[in-house]
PDB file of N, CA and C in Angstrom:
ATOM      1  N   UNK A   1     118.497   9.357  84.868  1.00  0.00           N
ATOM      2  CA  UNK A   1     119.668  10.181  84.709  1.00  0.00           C
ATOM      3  C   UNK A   1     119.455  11.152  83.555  1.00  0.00           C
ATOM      4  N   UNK A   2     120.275  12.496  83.229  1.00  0.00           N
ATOM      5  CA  UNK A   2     119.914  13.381  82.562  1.00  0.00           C
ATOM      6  C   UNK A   2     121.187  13.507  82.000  1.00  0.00           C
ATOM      7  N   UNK A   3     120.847  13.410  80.475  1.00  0.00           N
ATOM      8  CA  UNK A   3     122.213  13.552  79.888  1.00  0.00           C
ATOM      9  C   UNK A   3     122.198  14.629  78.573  1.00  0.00           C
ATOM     10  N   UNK A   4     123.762  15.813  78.965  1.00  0.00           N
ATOM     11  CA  UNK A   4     123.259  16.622  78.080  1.00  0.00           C
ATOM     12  C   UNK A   4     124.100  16.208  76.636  1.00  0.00           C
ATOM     13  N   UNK A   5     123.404  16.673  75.761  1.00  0.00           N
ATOM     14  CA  UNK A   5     124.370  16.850  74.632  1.00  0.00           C
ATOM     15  C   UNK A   5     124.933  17.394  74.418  1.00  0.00           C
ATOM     16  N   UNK A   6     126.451  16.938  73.486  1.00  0.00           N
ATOM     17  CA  UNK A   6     127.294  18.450  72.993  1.00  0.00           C
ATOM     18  C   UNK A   6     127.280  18.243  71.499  1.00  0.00           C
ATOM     19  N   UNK A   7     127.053  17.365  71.410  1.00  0.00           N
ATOM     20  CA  UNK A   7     127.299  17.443  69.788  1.00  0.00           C
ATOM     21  C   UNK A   7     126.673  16.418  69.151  1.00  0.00           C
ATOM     22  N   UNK A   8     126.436  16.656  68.000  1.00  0.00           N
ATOM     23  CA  UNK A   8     125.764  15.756  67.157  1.00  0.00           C
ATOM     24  C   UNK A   8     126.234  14.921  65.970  1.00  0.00           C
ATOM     25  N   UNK A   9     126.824  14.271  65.971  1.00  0.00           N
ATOM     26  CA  UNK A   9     127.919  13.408  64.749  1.00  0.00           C
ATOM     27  C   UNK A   9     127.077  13.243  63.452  1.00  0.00           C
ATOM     28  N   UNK A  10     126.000  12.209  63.472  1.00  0.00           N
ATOM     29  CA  UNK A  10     125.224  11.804  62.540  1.00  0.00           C
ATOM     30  C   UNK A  10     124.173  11.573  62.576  1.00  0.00           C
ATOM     31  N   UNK A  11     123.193  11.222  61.655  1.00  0.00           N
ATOM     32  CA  UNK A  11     121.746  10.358  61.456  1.00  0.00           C
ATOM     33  C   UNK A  11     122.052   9.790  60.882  1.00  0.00           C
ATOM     34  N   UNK A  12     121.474   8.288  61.070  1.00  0.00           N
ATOM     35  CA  UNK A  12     122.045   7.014  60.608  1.00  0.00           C
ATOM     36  C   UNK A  12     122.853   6.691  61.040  1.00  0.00           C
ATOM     37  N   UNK A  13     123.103   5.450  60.023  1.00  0.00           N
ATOM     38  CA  UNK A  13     124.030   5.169  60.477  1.00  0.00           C
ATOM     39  C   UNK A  13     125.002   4.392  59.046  1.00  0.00           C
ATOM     40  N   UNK A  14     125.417   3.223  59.661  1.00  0.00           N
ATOM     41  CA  UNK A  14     125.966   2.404  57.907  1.00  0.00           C
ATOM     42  C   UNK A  14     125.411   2.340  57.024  1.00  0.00           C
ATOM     43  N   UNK A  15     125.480   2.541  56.056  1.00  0.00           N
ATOM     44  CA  UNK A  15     123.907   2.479  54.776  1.00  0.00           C
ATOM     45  C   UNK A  15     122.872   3.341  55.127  1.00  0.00           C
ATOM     46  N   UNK A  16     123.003   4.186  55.769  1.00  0.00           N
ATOM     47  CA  UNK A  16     121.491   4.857  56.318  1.00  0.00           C
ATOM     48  C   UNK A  16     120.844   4.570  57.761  1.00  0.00           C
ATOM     49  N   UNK A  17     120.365   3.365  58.154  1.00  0.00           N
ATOM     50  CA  UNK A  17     120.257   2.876  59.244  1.00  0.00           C
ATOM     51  C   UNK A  17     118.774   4.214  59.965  1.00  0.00           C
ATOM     52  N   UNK A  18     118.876   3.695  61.203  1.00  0.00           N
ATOM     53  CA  UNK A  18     117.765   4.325  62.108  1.00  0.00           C
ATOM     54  C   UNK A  18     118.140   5.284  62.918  1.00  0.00           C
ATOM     55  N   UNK A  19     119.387   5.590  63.177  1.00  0.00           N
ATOM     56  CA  UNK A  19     120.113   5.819  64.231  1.00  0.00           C
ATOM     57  C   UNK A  19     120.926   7.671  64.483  1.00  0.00           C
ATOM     58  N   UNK A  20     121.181   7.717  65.819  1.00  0.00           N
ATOM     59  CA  UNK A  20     121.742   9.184  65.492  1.00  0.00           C
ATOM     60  C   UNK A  20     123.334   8.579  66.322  1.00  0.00           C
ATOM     61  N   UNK A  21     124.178   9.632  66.116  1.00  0.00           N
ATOM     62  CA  UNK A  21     125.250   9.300  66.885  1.00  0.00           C
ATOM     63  C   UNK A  21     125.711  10.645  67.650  1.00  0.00           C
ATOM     64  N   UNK A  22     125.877  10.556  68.939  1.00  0.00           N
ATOM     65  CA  UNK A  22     125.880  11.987  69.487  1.00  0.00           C
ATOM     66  C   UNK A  22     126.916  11.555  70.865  1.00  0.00           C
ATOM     67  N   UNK A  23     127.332  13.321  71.138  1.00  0.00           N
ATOM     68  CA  UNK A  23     128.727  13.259  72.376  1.00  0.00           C
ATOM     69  C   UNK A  23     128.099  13.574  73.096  1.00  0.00           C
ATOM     70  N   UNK A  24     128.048  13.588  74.736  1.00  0.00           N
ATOM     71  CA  UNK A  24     127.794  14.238  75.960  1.00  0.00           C
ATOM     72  C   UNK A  24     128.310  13.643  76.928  1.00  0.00           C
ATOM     73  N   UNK A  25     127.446  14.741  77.892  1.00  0.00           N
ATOM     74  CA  UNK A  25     127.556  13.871  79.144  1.00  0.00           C
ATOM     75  C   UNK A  25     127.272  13.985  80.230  1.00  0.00           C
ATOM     76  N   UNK A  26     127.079  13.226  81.329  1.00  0.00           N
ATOM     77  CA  UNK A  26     125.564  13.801  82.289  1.00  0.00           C
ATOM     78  C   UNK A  26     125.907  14.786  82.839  1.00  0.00           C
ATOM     79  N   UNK A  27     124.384  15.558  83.170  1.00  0.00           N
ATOM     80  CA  UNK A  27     124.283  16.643  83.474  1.00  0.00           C
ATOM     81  C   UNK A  27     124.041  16.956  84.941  1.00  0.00           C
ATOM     82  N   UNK A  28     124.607  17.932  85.413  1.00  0.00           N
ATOM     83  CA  UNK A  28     125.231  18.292  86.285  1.00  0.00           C
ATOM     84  C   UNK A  28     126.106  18.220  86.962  1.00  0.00           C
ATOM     85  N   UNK A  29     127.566  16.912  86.461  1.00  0.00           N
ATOM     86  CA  UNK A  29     128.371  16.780  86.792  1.00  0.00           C
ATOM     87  C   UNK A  29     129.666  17.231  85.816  1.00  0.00           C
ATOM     88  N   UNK A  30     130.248  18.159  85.926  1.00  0.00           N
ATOM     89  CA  UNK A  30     130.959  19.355  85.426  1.00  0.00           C
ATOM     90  C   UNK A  30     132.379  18.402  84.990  1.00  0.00           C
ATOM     91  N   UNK A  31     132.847  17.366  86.001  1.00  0.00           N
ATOM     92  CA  UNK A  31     134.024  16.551  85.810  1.00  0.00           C
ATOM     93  C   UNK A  31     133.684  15.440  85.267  1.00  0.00           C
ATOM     94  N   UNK A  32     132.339  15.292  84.509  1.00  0.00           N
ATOM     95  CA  UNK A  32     132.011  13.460  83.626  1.00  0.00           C
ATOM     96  C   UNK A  32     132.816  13.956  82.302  1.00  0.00           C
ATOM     97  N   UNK A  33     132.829  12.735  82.099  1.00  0.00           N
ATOM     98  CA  UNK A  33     133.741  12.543  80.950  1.00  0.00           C
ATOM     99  C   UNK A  33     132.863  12.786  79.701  1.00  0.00           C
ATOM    100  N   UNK A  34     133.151  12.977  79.067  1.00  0.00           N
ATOM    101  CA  UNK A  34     131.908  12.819  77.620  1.00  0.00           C
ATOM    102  C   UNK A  34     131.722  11.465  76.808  1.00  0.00           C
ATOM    103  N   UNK A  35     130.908  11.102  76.377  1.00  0.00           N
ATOM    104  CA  UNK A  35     130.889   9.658  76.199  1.00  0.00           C
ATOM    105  C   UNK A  35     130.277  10.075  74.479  1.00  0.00           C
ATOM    106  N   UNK A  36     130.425   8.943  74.107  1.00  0.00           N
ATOM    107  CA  UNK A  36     129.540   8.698  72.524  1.00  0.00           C
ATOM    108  C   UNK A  36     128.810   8.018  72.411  1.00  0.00           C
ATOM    109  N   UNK A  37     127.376   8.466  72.030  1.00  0.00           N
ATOM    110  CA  UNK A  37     126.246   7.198  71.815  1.00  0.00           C
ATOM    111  C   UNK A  37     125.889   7.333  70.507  1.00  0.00           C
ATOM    112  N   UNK A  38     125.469   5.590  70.031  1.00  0.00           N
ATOM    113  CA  UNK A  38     124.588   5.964  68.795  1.00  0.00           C
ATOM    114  C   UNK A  38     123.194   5.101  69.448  1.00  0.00           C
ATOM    115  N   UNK A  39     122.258   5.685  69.320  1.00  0.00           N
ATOM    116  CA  UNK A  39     120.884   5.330  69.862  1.00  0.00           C
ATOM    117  C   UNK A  39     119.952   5.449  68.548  1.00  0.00           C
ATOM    118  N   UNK A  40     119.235   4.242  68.594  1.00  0.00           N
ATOM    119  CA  UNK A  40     117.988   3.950  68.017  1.00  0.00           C
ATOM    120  C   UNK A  40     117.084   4.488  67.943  1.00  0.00           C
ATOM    121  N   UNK A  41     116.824   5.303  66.649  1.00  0.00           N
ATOM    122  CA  UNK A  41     115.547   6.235  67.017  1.00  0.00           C
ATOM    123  C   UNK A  41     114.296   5.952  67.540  1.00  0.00           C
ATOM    124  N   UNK A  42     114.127   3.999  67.408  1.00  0.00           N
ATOM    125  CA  UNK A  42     112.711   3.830  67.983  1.00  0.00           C
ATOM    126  C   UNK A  42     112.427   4.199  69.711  1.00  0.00           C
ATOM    127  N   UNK A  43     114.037   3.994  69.948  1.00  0.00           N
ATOM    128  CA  UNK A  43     114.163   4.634  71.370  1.00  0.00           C
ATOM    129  C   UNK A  43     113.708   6.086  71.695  1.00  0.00           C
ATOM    130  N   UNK A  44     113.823   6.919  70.983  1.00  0.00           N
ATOM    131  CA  UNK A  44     113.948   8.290  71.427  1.00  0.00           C
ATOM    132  C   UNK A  44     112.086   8.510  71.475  1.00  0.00           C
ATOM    133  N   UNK A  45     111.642   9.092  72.794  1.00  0.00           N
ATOM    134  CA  UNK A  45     110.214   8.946  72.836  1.00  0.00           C
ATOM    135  C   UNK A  45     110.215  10.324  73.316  1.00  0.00           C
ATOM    136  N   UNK A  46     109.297  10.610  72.324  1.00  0.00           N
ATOM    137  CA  UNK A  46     108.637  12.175  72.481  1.00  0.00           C
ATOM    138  C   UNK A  46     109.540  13.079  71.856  1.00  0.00           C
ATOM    139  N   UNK A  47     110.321  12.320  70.384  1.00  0.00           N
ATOM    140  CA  UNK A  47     110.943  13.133  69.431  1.00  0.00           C
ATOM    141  C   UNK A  47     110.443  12.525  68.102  1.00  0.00           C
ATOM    142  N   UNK A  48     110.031  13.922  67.416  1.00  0.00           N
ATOM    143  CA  UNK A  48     109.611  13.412  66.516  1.00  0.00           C
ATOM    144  C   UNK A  48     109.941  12.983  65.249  1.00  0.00           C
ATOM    145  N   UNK A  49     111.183  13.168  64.830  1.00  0.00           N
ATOM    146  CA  UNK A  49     112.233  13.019  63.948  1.00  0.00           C
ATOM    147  C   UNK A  49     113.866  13.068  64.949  1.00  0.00           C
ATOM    148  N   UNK A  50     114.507  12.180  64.452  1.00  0.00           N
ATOM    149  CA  UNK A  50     115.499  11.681  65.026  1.00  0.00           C
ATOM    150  C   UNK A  50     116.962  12.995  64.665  1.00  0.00           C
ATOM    151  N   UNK A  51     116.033  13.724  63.369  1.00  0.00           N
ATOM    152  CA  UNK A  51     116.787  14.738  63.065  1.00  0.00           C
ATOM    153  C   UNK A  51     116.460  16.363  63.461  1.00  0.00           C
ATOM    154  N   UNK A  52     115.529  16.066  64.947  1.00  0.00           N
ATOM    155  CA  UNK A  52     115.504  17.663  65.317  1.00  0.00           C
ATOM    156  C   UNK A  52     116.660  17.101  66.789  1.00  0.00           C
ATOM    157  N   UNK A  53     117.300  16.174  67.419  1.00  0.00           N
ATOM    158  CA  UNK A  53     118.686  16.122  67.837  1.00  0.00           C
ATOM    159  C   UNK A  53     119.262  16.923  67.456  1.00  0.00           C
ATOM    160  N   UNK A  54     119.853  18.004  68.445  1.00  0.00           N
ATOM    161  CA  UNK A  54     120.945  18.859  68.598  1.00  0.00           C
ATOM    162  C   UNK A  54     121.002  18.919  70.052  1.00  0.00           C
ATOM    163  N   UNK A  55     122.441  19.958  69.506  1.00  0.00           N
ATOM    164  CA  UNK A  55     123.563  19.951  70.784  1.00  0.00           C
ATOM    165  C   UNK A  55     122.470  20.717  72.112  1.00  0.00           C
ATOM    166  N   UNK A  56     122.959  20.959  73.284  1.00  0.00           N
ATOM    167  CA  UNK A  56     122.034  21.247  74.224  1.00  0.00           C
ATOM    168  C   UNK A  56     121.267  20.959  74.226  1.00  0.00           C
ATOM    169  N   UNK A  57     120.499  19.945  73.749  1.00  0.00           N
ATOM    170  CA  UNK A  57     119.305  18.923  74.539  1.00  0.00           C
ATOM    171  C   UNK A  57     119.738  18.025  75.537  1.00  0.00           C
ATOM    172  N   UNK A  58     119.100  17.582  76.271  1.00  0.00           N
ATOM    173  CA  UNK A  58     119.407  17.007  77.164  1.00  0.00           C
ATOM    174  C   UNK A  58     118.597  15.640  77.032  1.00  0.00           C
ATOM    175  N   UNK A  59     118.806  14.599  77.298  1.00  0.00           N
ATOM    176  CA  UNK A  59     117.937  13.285  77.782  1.00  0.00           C
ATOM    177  C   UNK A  59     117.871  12.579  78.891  1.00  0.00           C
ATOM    178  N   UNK A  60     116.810  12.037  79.358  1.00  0.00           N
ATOM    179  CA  UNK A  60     116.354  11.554  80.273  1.00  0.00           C
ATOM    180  C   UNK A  60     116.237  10.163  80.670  1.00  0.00           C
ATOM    181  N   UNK A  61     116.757   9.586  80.888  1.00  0.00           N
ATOM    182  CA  UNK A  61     116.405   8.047  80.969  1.00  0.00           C
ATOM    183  C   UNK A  61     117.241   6.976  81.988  1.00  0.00           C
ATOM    184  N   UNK A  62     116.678   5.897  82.708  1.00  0.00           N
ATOM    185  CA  UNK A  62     116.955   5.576  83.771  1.00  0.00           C
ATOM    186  C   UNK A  62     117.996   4.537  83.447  1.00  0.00           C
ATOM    187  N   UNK A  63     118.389   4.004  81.918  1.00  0.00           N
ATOM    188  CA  UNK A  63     118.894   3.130  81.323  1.00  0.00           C
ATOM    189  C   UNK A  63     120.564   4.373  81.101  1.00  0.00           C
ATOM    190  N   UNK A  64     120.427   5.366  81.234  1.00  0.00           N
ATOM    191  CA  UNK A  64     121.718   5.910  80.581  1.00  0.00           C
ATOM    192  C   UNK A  64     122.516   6.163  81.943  1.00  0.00           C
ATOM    193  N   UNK A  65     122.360   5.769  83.055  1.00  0.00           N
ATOM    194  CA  UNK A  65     122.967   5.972  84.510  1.00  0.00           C
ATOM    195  C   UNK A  65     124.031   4.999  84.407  1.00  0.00           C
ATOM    196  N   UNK A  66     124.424   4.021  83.635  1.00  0.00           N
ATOM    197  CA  UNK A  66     125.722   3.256  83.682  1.00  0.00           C
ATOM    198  C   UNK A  66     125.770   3.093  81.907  1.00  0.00           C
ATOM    199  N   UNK A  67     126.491   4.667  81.399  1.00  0.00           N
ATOM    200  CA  UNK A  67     126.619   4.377  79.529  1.00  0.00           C
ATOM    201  C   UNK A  67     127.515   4.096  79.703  1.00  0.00           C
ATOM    202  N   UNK A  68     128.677   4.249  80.607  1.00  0.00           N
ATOM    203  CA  UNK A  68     129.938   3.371  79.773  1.00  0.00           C
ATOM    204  C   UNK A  68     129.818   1.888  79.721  1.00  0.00           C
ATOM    205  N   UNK A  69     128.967   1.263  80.698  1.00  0.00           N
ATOM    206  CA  UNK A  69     128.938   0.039  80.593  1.00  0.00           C
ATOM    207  C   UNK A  69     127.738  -0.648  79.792  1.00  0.00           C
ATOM    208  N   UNK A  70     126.765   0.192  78.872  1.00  0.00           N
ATOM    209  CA  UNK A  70     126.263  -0.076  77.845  1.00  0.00           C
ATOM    210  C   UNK A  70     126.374  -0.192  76.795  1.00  0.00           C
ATOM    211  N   UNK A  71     125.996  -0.973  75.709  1.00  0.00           N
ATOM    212  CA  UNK A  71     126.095  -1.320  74.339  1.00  0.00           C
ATOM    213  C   UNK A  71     126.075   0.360  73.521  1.00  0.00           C
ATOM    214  N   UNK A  72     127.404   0.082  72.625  1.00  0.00           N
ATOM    215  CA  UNK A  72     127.355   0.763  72.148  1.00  0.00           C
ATOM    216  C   UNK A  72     125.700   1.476  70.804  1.00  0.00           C
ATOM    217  N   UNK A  73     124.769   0.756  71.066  1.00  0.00           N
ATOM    218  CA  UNK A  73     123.975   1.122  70.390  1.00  0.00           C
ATOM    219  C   UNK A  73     122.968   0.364  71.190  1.00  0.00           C
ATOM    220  N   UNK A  74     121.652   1.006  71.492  1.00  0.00           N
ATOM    221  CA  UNK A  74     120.578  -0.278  72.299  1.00  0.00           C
ATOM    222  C   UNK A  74     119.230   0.221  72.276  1.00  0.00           C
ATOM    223  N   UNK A  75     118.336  -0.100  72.728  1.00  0.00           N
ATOM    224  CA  UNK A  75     116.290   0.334  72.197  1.00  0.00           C
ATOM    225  C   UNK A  75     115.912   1.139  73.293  1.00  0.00           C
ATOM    226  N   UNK A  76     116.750   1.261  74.754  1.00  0.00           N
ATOM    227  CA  UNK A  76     116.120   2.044  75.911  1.00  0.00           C
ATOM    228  C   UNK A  76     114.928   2.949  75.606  1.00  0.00           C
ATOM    229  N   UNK A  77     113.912   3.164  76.562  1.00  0.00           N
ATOM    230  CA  UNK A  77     113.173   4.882  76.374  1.00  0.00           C
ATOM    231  C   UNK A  77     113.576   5.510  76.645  1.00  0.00           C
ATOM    232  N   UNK A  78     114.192   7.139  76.050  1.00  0.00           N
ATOM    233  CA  UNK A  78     114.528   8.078  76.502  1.00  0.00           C
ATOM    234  C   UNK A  78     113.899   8.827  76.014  1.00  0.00           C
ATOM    235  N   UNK A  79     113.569   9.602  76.414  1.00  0.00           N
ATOM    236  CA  UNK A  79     112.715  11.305  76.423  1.00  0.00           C
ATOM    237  C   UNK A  79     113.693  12.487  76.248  1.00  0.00           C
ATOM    238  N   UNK A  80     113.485  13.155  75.759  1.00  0.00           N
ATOM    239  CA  UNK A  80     114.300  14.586  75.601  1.00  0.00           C
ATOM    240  C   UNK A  80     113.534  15.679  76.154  1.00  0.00           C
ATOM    241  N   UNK A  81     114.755  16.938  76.713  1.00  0.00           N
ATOM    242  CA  UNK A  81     113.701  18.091  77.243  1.00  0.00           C
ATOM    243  C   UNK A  81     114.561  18.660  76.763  1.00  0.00           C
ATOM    244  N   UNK A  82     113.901  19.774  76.291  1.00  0.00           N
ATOM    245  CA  UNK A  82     114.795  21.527  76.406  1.00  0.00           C
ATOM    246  C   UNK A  82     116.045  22.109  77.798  1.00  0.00           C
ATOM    247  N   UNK A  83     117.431  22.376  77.319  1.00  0.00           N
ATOM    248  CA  UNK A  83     118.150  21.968  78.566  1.00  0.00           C
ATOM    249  C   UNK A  83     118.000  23.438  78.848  1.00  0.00           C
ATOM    250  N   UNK A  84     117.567  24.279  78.154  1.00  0.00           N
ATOM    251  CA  UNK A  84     116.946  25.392  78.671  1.00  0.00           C
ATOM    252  C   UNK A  84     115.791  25.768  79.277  1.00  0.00           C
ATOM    253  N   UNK A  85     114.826  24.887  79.137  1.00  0.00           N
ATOM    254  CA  UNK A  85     113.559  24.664  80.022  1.00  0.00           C
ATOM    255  C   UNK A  85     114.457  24.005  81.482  1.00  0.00           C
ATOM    256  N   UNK A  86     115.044  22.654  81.499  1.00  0.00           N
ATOM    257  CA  UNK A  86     115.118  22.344  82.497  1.00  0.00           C
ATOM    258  C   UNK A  86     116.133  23.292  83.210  1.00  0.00           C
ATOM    259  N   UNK A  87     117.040  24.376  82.717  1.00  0.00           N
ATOM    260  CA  UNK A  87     118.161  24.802  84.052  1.00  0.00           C
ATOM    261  C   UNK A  87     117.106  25.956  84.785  1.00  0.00           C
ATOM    262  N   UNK A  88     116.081  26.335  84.131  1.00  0.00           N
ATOM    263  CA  UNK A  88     115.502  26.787  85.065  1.00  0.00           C
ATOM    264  C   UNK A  88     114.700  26.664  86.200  1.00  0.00           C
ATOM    265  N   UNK A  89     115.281  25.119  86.064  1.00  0.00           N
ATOM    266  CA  UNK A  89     114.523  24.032  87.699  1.00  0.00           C
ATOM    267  C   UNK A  89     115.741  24.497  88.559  1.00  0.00           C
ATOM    268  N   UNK A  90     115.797  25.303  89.402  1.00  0.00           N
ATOM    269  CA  UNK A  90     117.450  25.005  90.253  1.00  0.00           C
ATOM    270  C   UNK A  90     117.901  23.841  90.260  1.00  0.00           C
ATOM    271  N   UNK A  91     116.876  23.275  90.726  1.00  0.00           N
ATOM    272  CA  UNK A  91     117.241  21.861  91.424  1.00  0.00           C
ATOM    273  C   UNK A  91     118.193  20.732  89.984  1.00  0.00           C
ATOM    274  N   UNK A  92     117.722  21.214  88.821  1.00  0.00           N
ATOM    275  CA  UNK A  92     118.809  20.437  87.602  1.00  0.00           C
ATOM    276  C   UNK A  92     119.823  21.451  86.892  1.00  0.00           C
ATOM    277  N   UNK A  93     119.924  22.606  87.764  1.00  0.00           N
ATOM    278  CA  UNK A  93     121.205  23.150  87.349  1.00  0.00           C
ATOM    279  C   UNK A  93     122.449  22.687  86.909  1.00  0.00           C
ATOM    280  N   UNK A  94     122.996  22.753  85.845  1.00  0.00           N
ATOM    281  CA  UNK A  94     124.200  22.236  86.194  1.00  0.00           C
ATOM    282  C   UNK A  94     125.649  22.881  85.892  1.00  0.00           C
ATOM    283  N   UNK A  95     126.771  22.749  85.777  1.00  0.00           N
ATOM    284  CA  UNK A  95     127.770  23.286  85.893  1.00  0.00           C
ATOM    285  C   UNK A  95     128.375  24.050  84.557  1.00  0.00           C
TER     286      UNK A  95
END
């Protein structure tokens, strides 16, 4: 599943922590709700600092297809792409 970002809350987390905390919500569906994650940076694969996260990125990962019914914080792999590289796939256009 491909999920975009809108916003970026924090790095870290309580005391500092590992973590980012960010709004979105999947991409290409124009009526999803926006959700809040805070994700583990050991999760985030193929970023190299947890602090180049910003808004319009998008992520990738097969673990974020049911976030409301995930832990509010968890280790999944997710990958990030440029959501400007990807809208120029038609096929991940989104609304």
């Amino acid at each position: 599943m491909l999920f975009l970002v809108t916003e970026v809350h924090n790095f870290g987390g309580f005391f500092g922590g590992d973590t980012v905390t960010l709004s979105g919500r999947r991409w290409g569906a124009a009526d999803a709700a926006e959700e809040t994650l805070t994700i583990d940076a050991a999760a985030l694969v193929n970023v190299p600092q947890r602090h180049h996260v910003a808004a319009d990125m998008v992520f990738c990962s097969p673990w974020l297809a049911s976030v409301s019914s995930a832990p509010s914080c968890w280790p999944p792999p997710i990958t990030m792409h440029c959501a400007r590289r990807l809208a120029r796939h038609s096929s991940l256009r989104h609304s």
